[in-house]
Every structure is written in structure tokens, then in C-alpha cells.
Protein backbone atom coordinates (compact mmCIF):
# COMPACT_ATOMS: atom_id res chain seq x y z
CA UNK A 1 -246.30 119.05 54.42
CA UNK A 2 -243.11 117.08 54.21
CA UNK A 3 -243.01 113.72 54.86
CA UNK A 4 -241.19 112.11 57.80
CA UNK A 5 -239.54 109.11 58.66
CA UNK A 6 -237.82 107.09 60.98
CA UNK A 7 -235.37 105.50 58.99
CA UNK A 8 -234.53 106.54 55.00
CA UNK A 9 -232.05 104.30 53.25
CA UNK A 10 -230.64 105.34 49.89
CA UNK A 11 -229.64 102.38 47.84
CA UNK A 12 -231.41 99.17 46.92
CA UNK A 13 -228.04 97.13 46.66
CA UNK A 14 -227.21 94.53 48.92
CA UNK A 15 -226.63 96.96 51.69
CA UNK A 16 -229.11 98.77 51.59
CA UNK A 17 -231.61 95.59 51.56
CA UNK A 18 -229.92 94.16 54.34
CA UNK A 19 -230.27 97.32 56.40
CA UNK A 20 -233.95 97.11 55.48
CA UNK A 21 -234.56 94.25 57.06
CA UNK A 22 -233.22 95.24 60.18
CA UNK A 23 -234.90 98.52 60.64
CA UNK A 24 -238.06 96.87 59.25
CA UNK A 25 -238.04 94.98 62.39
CA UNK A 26 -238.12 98.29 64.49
CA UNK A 27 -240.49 100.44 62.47
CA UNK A 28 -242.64 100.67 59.84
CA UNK A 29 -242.06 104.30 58.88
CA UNK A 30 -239.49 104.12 56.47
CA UNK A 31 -238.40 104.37 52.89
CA UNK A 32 -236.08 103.20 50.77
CA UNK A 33 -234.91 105.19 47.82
CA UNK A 34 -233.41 104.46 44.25
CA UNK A 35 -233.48 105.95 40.90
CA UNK A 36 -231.01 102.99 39.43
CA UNK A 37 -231.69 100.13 38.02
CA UNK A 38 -232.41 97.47 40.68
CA UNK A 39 -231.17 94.03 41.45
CA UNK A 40 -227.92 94.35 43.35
CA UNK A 41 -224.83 94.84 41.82
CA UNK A 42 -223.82 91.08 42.49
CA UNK A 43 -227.02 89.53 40.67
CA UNK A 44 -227.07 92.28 37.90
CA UNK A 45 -223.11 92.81 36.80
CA UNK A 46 -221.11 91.27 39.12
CA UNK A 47 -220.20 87.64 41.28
CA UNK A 48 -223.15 85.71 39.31
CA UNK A 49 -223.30 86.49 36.14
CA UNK A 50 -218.94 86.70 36.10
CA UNK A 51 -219.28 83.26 37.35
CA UNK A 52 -221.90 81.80 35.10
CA UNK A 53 -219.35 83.05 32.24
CA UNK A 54 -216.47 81.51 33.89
CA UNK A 55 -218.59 77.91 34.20
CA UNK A 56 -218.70 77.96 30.52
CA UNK A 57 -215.42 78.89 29.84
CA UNK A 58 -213.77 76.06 31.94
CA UNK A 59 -215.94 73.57 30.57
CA UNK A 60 -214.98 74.53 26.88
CA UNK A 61 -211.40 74.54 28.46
CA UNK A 62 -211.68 71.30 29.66
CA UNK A 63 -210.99 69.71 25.97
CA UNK A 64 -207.29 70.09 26.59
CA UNK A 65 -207.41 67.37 28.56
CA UNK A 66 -209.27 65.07 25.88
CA UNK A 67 -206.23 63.58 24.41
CA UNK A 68 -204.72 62.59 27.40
CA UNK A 69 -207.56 60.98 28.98
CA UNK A 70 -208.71 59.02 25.57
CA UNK A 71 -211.67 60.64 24.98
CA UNK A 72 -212.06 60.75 20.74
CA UNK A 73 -213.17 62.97 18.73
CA UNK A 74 -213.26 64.07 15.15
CA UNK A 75 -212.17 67.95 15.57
CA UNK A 76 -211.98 70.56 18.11
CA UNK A 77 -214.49 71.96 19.66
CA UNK A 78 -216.01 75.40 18.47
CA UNK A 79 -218.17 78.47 20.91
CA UNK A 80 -220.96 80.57 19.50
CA UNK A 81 -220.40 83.51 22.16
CA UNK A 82 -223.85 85.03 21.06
CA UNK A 83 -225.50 82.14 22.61
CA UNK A 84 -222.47 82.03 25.63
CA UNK A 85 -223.32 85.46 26.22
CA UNK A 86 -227.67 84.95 25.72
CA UNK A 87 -227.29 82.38 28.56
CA UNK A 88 -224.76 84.25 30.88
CA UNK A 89 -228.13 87.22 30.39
CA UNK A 90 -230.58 84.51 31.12
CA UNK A 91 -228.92 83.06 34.73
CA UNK A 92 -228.36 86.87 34.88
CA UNK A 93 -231.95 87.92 34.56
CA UNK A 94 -233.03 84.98 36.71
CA UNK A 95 -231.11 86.03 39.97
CA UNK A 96 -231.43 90.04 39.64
CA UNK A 97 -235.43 89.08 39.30
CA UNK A 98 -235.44 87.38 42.34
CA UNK A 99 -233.84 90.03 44.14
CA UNK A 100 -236.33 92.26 42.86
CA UNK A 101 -239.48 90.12 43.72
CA UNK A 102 -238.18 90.31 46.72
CA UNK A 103 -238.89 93.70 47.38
CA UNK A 104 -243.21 92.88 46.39
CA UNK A 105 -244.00 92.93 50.48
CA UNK A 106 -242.71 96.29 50.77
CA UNK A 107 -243.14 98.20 47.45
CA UNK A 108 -245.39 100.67 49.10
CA UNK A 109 -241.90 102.02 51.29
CA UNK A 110 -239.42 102.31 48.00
CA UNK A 111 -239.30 105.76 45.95
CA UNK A 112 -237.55 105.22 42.60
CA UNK A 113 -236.27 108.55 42.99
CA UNK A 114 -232.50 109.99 43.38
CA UNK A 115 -231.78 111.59 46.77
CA UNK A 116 -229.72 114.44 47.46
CA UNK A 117 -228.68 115.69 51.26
CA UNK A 118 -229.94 119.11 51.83
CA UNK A 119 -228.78 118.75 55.38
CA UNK A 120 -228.04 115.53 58.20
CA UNK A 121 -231.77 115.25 58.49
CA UNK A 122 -233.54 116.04 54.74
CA UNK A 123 -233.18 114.93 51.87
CA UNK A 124 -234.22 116.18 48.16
CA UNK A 125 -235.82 113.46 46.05
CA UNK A 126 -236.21 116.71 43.03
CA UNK A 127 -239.45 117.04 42.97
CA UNK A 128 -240.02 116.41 47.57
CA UNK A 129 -238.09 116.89 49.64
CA UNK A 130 -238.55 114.11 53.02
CA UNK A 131 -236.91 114.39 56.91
CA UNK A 132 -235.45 111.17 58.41
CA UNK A 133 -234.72 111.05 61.89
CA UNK A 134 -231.83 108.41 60.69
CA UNK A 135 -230.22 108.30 56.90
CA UNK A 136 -228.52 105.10 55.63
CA UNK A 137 -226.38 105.85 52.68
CA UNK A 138 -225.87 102.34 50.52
CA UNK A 139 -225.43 103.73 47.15
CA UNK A 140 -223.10 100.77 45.99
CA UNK A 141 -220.32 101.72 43.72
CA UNK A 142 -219.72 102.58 39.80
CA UNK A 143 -216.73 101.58 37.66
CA UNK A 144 -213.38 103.38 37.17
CA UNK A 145 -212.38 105.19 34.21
CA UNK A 146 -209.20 107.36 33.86
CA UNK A 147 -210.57 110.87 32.12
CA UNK A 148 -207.84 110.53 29.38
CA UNK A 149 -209.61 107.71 28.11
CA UNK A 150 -213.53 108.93 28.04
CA UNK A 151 -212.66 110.53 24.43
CA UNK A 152 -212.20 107.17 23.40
CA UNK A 153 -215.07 105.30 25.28
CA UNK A 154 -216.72 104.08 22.37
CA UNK A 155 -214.07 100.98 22.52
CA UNK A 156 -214.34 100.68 26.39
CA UNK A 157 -216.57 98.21 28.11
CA UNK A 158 -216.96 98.13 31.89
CA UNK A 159 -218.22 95.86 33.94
CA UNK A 160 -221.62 97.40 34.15
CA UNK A 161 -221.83 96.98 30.42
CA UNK A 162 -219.90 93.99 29.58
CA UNK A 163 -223.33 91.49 29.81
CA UNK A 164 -224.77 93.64 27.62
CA UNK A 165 -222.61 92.56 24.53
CA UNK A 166 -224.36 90.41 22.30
CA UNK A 167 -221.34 88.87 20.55
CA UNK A 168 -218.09 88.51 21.94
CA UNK A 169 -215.53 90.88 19.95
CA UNK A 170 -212.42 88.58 18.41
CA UNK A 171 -209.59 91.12 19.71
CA UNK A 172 -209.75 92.15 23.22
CA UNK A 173 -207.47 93.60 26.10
CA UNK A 174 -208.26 94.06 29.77
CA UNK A 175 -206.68 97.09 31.72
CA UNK A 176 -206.51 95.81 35.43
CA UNK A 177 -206.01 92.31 36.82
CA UNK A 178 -207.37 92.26 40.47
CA UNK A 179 -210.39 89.87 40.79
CA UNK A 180 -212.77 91.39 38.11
CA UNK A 181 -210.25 91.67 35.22
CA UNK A 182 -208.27 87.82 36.17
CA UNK A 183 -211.62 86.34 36.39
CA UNK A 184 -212.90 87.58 33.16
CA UNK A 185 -209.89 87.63 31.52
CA UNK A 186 -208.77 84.38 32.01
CA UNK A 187 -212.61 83.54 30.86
CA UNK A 188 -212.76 85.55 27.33
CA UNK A 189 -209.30 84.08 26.89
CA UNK A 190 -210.46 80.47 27.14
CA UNK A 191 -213.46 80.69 24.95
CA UNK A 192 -210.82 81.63 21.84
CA UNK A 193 -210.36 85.60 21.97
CA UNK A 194 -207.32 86.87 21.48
CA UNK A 195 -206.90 89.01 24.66
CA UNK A 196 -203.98 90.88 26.34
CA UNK A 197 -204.23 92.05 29.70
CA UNK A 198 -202.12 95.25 30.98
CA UNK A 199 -201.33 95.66 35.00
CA UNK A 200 -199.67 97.94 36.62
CA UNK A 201 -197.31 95.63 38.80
CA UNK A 202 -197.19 92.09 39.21
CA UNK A 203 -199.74 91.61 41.86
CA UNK A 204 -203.28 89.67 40.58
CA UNK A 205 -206.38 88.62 42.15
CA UNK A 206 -205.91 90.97 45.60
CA UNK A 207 -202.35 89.25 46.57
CA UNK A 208 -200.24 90.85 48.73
CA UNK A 209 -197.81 87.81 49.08
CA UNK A 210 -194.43 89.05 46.84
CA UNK A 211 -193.64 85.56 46.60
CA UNK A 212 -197.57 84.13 45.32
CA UNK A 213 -197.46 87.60 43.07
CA UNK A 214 -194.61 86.44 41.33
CA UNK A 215 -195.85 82.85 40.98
CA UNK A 216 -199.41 83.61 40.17
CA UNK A 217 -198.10 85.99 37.37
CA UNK A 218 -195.82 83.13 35.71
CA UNK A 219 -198.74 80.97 36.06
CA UNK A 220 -201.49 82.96 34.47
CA UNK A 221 -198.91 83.83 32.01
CA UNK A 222 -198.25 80.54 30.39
CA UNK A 223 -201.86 80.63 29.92
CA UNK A 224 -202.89 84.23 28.10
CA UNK A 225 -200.96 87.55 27.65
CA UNK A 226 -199.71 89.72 30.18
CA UNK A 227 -198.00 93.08 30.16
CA UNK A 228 -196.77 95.33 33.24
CA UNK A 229 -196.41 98.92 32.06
CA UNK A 230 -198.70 102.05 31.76
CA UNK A 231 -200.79 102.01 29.13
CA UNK A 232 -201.02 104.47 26.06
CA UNK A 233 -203.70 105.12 23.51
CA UNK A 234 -202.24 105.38 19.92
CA UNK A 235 -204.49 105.76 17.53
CA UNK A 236 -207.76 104.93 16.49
CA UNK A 237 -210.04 103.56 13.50
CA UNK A 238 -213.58 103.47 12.75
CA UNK A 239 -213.27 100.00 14.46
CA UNK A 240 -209.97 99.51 15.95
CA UNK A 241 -207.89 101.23 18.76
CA UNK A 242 -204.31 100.63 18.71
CA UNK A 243 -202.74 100.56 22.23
CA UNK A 244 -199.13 100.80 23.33
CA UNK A 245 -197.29 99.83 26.01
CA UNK A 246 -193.29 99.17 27.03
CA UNK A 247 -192.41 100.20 23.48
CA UNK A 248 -194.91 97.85 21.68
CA UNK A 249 -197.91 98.14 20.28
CA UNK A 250 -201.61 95.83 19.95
CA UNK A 251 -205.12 96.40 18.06
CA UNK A 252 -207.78 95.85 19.23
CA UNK A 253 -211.71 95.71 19.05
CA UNK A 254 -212.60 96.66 22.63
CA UNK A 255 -211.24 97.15 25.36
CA UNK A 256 -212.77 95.94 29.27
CA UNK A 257 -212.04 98.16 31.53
CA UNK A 258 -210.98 96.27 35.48
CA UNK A 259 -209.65 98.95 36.81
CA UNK A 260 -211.55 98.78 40.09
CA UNK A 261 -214.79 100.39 41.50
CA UNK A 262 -215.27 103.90 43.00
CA UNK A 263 -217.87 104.30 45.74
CA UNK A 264 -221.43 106.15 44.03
CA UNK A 265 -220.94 109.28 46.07
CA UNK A 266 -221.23 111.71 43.22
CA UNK A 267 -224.94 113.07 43.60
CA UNK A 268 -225.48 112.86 47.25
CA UNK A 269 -224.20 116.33 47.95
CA UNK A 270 -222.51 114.83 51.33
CA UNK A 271 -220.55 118.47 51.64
CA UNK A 272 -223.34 119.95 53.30
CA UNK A 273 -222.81 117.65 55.96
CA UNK A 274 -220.07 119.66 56.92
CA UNK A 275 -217.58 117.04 57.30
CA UNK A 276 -214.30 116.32 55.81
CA UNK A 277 -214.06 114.32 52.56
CA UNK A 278 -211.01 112.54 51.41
CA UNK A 279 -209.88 112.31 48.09
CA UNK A 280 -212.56 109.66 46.55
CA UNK A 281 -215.18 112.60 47.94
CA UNK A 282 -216.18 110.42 51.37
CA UNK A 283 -216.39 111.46 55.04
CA UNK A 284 -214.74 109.83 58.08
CA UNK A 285 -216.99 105.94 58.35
CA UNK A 286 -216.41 104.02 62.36
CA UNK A 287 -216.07 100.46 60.77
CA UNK A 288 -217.35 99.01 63.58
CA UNK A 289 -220.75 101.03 63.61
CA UNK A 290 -220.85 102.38 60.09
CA UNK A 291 -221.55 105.65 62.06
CA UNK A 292 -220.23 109.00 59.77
CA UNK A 293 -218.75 111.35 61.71
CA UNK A 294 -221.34 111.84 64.89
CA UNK A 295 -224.07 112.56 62.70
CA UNK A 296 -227.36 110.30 62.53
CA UNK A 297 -226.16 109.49 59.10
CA UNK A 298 -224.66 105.88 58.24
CA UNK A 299 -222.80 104.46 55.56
CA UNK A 300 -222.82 100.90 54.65
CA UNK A 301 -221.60 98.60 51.60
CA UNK A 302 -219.69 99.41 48.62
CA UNK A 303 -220.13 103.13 49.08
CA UNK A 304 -217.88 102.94 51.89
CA UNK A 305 -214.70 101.98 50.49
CA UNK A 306 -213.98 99.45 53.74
CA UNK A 307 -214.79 96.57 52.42
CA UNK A 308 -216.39 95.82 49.06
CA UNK A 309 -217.37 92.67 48.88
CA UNK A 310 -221.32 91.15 49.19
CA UNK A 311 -221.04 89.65 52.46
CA UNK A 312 -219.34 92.29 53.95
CA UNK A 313 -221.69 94.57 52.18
CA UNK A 314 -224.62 92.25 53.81
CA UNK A 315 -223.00 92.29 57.29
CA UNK A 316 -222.41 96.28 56.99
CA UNK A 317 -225.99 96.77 55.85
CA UNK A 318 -226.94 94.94 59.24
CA UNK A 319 -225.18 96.86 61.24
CA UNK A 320 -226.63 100.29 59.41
CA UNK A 321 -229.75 99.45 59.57
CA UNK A 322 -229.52 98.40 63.39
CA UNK A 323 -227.77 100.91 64.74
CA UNK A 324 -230.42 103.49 62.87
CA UNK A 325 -233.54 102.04 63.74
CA UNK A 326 -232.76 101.61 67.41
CA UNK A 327 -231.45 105.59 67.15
CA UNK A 328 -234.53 106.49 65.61
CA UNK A 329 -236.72 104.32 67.32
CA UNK A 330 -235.49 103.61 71.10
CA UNK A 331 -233.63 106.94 71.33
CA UNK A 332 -230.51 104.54 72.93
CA UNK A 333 -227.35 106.03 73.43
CA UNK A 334 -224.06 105.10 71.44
CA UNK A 335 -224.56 103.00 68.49
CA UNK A 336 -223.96 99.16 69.76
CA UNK A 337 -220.06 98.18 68.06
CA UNK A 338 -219.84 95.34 65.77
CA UNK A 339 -216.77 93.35 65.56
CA UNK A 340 -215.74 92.47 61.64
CA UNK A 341 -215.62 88.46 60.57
CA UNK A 342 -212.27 87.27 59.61
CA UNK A 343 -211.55 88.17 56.15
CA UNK A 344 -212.26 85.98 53.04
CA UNK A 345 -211.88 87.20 49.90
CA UNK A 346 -211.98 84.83 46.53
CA UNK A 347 -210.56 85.26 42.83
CA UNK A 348 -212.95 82.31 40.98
CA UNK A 349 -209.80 82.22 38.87
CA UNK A 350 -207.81 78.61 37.47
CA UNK A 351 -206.31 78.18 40.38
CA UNK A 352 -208.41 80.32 42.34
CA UNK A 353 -206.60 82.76 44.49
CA UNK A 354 -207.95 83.65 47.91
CA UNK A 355 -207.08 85.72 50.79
CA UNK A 356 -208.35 84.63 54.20
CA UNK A 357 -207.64 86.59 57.86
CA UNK A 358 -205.08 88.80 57.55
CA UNK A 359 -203.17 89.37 53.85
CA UNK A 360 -199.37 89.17 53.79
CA UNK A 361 -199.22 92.32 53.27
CA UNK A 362 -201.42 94.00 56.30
CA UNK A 363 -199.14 91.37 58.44
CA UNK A 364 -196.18 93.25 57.59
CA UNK A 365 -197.33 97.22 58.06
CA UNK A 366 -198.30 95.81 61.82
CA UNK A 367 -194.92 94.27 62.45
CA UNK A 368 -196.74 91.41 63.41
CA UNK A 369 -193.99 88.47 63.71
CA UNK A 370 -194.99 85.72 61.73
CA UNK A 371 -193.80 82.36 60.53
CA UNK A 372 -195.16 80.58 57.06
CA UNK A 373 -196.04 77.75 56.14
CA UNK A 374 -195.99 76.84 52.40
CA UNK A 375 -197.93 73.77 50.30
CA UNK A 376 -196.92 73.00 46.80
CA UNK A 377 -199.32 71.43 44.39
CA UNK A 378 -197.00 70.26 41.26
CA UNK A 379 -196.85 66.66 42.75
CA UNK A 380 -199.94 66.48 44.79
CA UNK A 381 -201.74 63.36 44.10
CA UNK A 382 -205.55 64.64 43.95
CA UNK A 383 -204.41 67.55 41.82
CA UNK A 384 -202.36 65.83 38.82
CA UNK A 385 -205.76 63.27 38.66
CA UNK A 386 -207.86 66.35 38.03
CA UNK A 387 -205.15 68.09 36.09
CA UNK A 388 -204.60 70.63 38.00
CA UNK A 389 -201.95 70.23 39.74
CA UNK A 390 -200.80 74.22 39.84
CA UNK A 391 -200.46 76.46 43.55
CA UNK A 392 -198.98 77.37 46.01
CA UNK A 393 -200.50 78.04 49.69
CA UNK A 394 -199.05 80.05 52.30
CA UNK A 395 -200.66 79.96 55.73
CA UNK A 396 -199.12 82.77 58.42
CA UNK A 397 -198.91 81.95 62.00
CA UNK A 398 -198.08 83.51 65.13
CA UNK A 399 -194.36 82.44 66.36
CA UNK A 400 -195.02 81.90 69.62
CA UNK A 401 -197.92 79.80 69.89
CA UNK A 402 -198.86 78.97 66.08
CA UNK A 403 -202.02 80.78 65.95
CA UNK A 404 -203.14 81.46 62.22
CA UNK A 405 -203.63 84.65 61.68
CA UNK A 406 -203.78 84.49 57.55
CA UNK A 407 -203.68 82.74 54.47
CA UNK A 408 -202.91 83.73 50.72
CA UNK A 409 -203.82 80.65 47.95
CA UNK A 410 -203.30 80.43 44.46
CA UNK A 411 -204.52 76.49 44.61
CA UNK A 412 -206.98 74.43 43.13
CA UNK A 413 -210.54 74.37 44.75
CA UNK A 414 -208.99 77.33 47.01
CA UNK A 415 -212.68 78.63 47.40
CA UNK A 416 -213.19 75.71 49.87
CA UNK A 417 -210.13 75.63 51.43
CA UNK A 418 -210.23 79.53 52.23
CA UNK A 419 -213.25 78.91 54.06
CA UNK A 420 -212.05 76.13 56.24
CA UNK A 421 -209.14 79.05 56.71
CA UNK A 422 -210.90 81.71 57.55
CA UNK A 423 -213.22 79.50 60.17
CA UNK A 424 -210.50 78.27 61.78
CA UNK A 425 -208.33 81.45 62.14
CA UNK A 426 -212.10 82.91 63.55
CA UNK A 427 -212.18 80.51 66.14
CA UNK A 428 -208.63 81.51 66.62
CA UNK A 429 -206.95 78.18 66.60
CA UNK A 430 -203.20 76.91 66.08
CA UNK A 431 -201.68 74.86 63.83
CA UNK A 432 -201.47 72.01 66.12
CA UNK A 433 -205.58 72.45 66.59
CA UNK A 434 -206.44 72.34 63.47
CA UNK A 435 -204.29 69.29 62.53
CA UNK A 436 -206.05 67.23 65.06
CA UNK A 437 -208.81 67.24 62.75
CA UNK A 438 -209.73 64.82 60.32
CA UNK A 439 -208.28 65.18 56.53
CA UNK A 440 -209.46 62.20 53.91
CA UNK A 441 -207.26 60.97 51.39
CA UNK A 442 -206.88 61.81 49.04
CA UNK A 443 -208.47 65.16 48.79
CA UNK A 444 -206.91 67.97 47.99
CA UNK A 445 -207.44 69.66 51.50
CA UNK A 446 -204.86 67.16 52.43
CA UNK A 447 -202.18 69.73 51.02
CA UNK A 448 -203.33 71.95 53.31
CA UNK A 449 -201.65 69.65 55.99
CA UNK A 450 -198.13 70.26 54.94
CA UNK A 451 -198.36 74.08 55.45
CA UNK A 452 -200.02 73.60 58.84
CA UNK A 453 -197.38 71.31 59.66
CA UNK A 454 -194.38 73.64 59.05
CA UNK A 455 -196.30 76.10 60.95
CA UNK A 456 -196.42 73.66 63.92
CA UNK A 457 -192.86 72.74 63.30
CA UNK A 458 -191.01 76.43 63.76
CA UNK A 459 -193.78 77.95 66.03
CA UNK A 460 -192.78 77.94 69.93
CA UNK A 461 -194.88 74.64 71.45
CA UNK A 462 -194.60 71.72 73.10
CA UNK A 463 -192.41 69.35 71.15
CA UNK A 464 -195.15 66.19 71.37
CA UNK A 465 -197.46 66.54 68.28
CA UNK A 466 -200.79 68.12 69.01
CA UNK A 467 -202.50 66.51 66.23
CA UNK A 468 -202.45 62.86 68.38
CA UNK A 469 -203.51 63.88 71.27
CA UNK A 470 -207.20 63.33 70.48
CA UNK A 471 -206.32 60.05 69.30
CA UNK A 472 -204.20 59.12 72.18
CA UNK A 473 -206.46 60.28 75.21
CA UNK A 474 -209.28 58.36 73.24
CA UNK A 475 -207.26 55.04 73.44
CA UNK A 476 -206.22 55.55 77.43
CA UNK A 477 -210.07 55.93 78.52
């Protein structure tokens, strides 16, 4: 007979985990199903083991900075990438382990099996087939590769693969530079190989800001190779592939390949659920359920396309699972509605670049009226004493009353400051509100003042300074 379950989830990712948990607190009859490798795509190929290399890179970066400070020494520096690269696999095997060990309590419920839809309800794992009552689909996602270039794939390296490499290669380029290709690129470039990175317009690390675009890009520039153009392949060797671009030409030994992540939709035969599918092969997803279509099918994570980023993935995951347990198990109505956290999105770049509440860009399709306020970082105390004194912040507010609705950073230690941005534009606070709090000196938060206060300055409030009021009512009682 076939098997039946409450609740099937395909996908062992960070979705599909997450959604695990929550059904797992409904029922006990259900499965989880992989044929992949397991271990999430963040511990396995993605934020950890990117930032491990990154840590490394910086440090050996850091040198630069010997002379100046004093510090002696008889030569420069050297890196044995075969032992960057064994370590990078060691903190990499370390985390995707303990995701993995994880999953010991509940072995008996996961199939390492691929499924396939045979219709809203059933699923073929090849050799079963199973019923679910509810189907989470959390399949994650798989990197992009134009078909031109698969002829030539021997010198391409995604991001799947790129932890693999035992040795660095001394020639590289990097097609793509949103967050994967600026982080890595900017790392490989640091530890000594000679890299070139191609984009397709000047916009890096998930800006939207035409203004931080054009900065960023003059920043990162001074710093390793950049080239905006299409790409052509030229020629190749035994070894080498020869790549042109805006009438010039490079060789090189590989090539990494950033060009973004499509969701892992390929196998799962999601026609039959009679829906339609767009042109990345997906069907219509309610963001706030993660509901497809009105069938008792959700998608969650990566797979998605909403939203690809772990704690998003997490959150989405959550709301799968929850919504498909209680369907499966209470036999409630509607699928409860989940409102999204602000956004928050991070480039663990040098400045990092981050993106918190609403981009520039999203700001502008609404016809939202905004004002901006803008730090500068070239003569901001804190940030020439660390030597990095390169950035620019623009915080968005609402004209009217100076609510923050967004924030785009290419700054120093922007990871941190993001997150104070995207808290208080959750809480859905002004400019004036958030200057009444605290900032040390000298920190380099404190920069974060000077935006706020422009913000404060042009938006339409009471002229008296917000940011003393605290202090003043304290003194009068």
C-alpha cells in the first residue's frame, strides 16, 4: 500500500528544516525528502565558508597598513592558498556537520530520495510513490550558467564547486558582482591572484542607490579590476581561456561564475499541478503564506525566488511548515498570514554594503516621496584610526514626519549598523526618535548621526530638536 502522510517536505535546506520543526510540533507523520547532498546551502557553499575565506583574506590584507603604523618587518608577507583553502574546507565541514547531526532525532522521517509531483497530493520518490495531505516544496536553489558557456565548463567554477579547489589558480576572472562575486572577488584578489571581474552595469553588492552604485564602483575599483560590458569567449587552450570584452582581451586559468542562483525547480514536475509557471518554471507563491496557487502545496526558501537569503529562508520555512501542519492536522480554514520583517540584506565586502527596509530603488517604482540623508566617512575620526575611512550612507525618510523607511551603506562595519537600521525602521521610528538615543564617541555608529540629522532637518516636524527631549523632561522632574 502507499504510504501516507500528514505533512511531506522536499528539501533539507534551511527551509525545509525550519518547516520541520514546525510541523513536527503538530504531527508525527511526516517525512522529509532529499537526494542532495545535505547541510544547507549556507553551511556547505555559501555565507560560512565565503566568510571564513574573506577572514583570511583581510587579515593578509591588513599588511598594507604595516608601514604606516611601524610595525617592522624583513619582507612581505606570502599565502599558501592550499592550506587557505584546507582550512576554509575544515570551518566548512565543521558547520555543514552540525547541521547534519542535527537531523540524528529524526532520521527515521528523512528519505534520501528525489521527489517528483505526480499530482497536488502524491509524490514519486522512483522506486514509491507516497500521498501527503500537505507538500512543502524547499528545494533551495542551484547556480546560473548561460548555455553558451557549458561547452567551455571545464574553466568555470561555481559557487557550489569553488571550496572544492585545492589550490587557488594564479589568473582568475569573476562574471557577476552582486554579493557572491564582490565578496569573493574582492577576497581571491587580496590573497595575490590576478583577477578581473566583468558586470553588466555599474550596480554591486544588491545597490539600487545610482549615486552609492557609482561610488561603490570607483571604490572597489581602485582596489582590483573591473569591466562593464558583455562578455565573449575567444578562444581556448589546453589550460587557458582567453576572454574578451569592450574590444580587449584577458587569459585566464578559471573562471567563477556569480552570476546569481536559479530556484531547484527542474525535477519536481510542478506542471502537473496545473498552474501557471513563469519564465524561471515557478507557479504563482502568496508571500505572506507561502501558499501556491490554492492548492495544499507550499513553497518556501530559495526555491521561491521572493527572497533568498537564510533568514528569510528560516522565517519562510516557518511559515510553510505552519500553515501545513495546521491544514493537515486541524483541518482550519485559510492559512494564518504572516507579515515579512523589514529587509536586511549584507555584502561582507571592504566596506560592506548593506541594504536595510526598503532599497532606493523599490522607493522609487512606489512613488513613495522621500527625503535622504547622507554620511560621509573620508574624515570620520573612528574610521581613519582603523584605516578605513571609505563610505557613504544614505538613510531615506518619509517627508512628512521623518519616518525611515530605508537605508543603502557602503561603510565600514555596515553589518552592525544595518541592523540597528533595520530595527529601528521595524519599530517604525523617525529620525528625531532614533537620535534621542545614546551614540558613544567615538564609534563609528556616530556617523550614522549626521544622516539622521539631515533627515530630521528637511522632514516636516516640530522645529525644537527631538533628540533633547529625553534629556530635558529628565532634568524638570
Amino acid at each position: 500500500m502507499m504510504k501516507e502522510y500528514d505533512v511531506a517536505i522536499i528539501g533539507a535546506g534551511s527551509a525545509g528544516l525550519t518547516a520541520r520543526t514546525e510541523v513536527a510540533k503538530l504531527t508525527d507523520n511526516y517525512v522529509v525528502i532529499d537526494g542532495g547532498i545535505l547541510g544547507t546551502t549556507c553551511a556547505r557553499v555559501g555565507c560560512m565558508p565565503s566568510k571564513a575565506l574573506i577572514h583570511v583574506a583581510d587579515t593578509f590584507h591588513k599588511q598594507q597598513l604595516f608601514g604606516p603604523y611601524g610595525i617592522q618587518s624583513s619582507g612581505p608577507l606570502t599565502i599558501d592558498t592550499r592550506i587557505v583553502m584546507a582550512h576554509v574546507r575544515g570551518l566548512r565541514d565543521r558547520f555543514a556537520g552540525g547541521v547534519v547531526r542535527g537531523m540524528d532525532g529524526w532520521k527515521d522521517r528523512f528519505i534520501p530520495k528525489k521527489a517528483r509531483f505526480l499530482d497536488a497530493n502524491t509524490l514519486d520518490l522512483g522506486d514509491e510513490q507516497i500521498r501527503a495531505r500537505q507538500i512543502v516544496i524547499a528545494s533551495g536553489s542551484k547556480p546560473f550558467m548561460p548555455e553558451a558557456w557549458k561547452k567551455f565548463s571545464r574553466f568555470f567554477i561555481d559557487t557550489d564547486d569553488f571550496f572544492e579547489m585545492d589550490i587557488l589558480p594564479r589568473r582568475m576572472a569573476v562574471m557577476g558582482m552582486g554579493p557572491i562575486g564582490l565578496e569573493l572577488g574582492q577576497a581571491l584578489s587580496r590573497l595575490g591572484i590576478e583577477l578581473t571581474a566583468f558586470m553588466r552595469r555599474k550596480a554591486m553588492g544588491g545597490l539600487s542607490d545610482p549615486k552609492l552604485q557609482s561610488y561603490a564602483y570607483d571604490c572597489f575599483s581602485k582596489e582590483m579590476s573591473l569591466e562593464i560590458g558583455s562578455v565573449e569567449i575567444q578562444g581556448e587552450s589546453d589550460q587557458e581561456l582567453t576572454l574578451g570584452c569592450n574590444g580587449k582581451s584577458w587569459t585566464v586559468d578559471r573562471v567563477l561564475l556569480a552570476l546569481g542562483r536559479r530556484p531547484e525547480v527542474r525535477e519536481l514536475g510542478l506542471s502537473i499541478l496545473g498552474l501557471n509557471l513563469d519564465d524561471r518554471g515557478l507557479p504563482p507563491v502568496d508571500p505572506a503564506t507561502m501558499q501556491v496557487g490554492d492548492l495544499p502545496v507550499f513553497m518556501a526558501g530559495d526555491v521561491n525566488g521572493l527572497r533568498p537569503i537564510l533568514h528569510e529562508a528560516a522565517d519562510q520555512g516557518r511559515i510553510a511548515g505552519f500553515n501545513a501542519a495546521s491544514a493537515a492536522c486541524a483541518e482550519s480554514g485559510k492559512p494564518g498570514r504572516f507579515q515579512q520583517r523589514a529587509g536586511l540584506r549584507i555584502t561582507f565586502s571592504s566596506p560592506n554594503i548593506c541594504v536595510a527596509g526598503i532599497p532606493h530603488g523599490d522607493l522609487i517604482k512606489a512613488g513613495i516621496d522621500f527625503i535622504t540623508g547622507e554620511t560621509r566617512y573620508e574624515h570620520q575620526g573612528r574610521a581613519m584610526i582603523m584605516g578605513q575611512n571609505k563610505g557613504r550612507i544614505h538613510i531615506y525618510g518619509s517627508r512628512e514626519a521623518g519616518r525611515l523607511l530605508g537605508a543603502e551603506l557602503v561603510a565600514p562595519a555596515g553589518e552592525h549598523m544595518a541592523h540597528l537600521l533595520a530595527w529601528a525602521i521595524a519599530a517604525g521610528m523617525s529620525a528625531d526618535q532614533v537620535l534621542s538615543m545614546p551614540f558613544y564617541h567615538p564609534v563609528l555608529e556616530e556617523a550614522l548621526r549626521t544622516a539622521l540629522r539631515a533627515i530630521a532637518k528637511q522632514a516636516h516636524t516640530p522645529k525644537s530638536p527631538f533628540e533633547f527631549s529625553r534629556f530635558e523632561n529628565a532634568l524638570t522632574e
